[in-house]
Every structure is written in structure tokens, then in C-alpha cells.
Protein backbone atom coordinates (compact mmCIF):
# COMPACT_ATOMS: atom_id res chain seq x y z
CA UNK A 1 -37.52 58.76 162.32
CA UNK A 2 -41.31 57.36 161.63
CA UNK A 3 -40.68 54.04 162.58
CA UNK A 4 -39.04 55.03 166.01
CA UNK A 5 -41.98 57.51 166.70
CA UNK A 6 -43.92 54.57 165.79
CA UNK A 7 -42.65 52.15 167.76
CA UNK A 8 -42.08 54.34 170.86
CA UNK A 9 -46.16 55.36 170.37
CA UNK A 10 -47.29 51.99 169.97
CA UNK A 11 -45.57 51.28 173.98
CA UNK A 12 -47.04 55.07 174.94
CA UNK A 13 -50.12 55.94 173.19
CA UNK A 14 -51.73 52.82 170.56
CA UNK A 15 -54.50 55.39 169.52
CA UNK A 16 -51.91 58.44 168.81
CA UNK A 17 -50.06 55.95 166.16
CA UNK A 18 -53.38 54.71 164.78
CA UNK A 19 -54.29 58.27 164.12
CA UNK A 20 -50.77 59.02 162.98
CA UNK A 21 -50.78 56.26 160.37
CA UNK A 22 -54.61 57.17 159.21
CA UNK A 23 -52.66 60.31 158.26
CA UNK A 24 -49.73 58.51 157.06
């Protein structure tokens, strides 16, 4: 579930999965 939302935010939004895996 993580690595999809990961992968799928790295194509939409780079910053939105840096922040999410600062929190990760």
C-alpha cells in the first residue's frame, strides 16, 4: 500500500513523497 502511494507520488507530486517519507 506504501510503496504504490509511493511510487504513484513520486510520478504526481516528488515533494508530497519526500514529506511522506520524512514522516515515514
Amino acid at each position: 500500500m506504501r510503496k504504490g502511494y509511493l511510487l504513484n507520488g513520486r510520478l504526481l507530486r516528488p515533494a508530497m513523497v519526500s514529506v511522506a517519507a520524512k514522516k515515514d
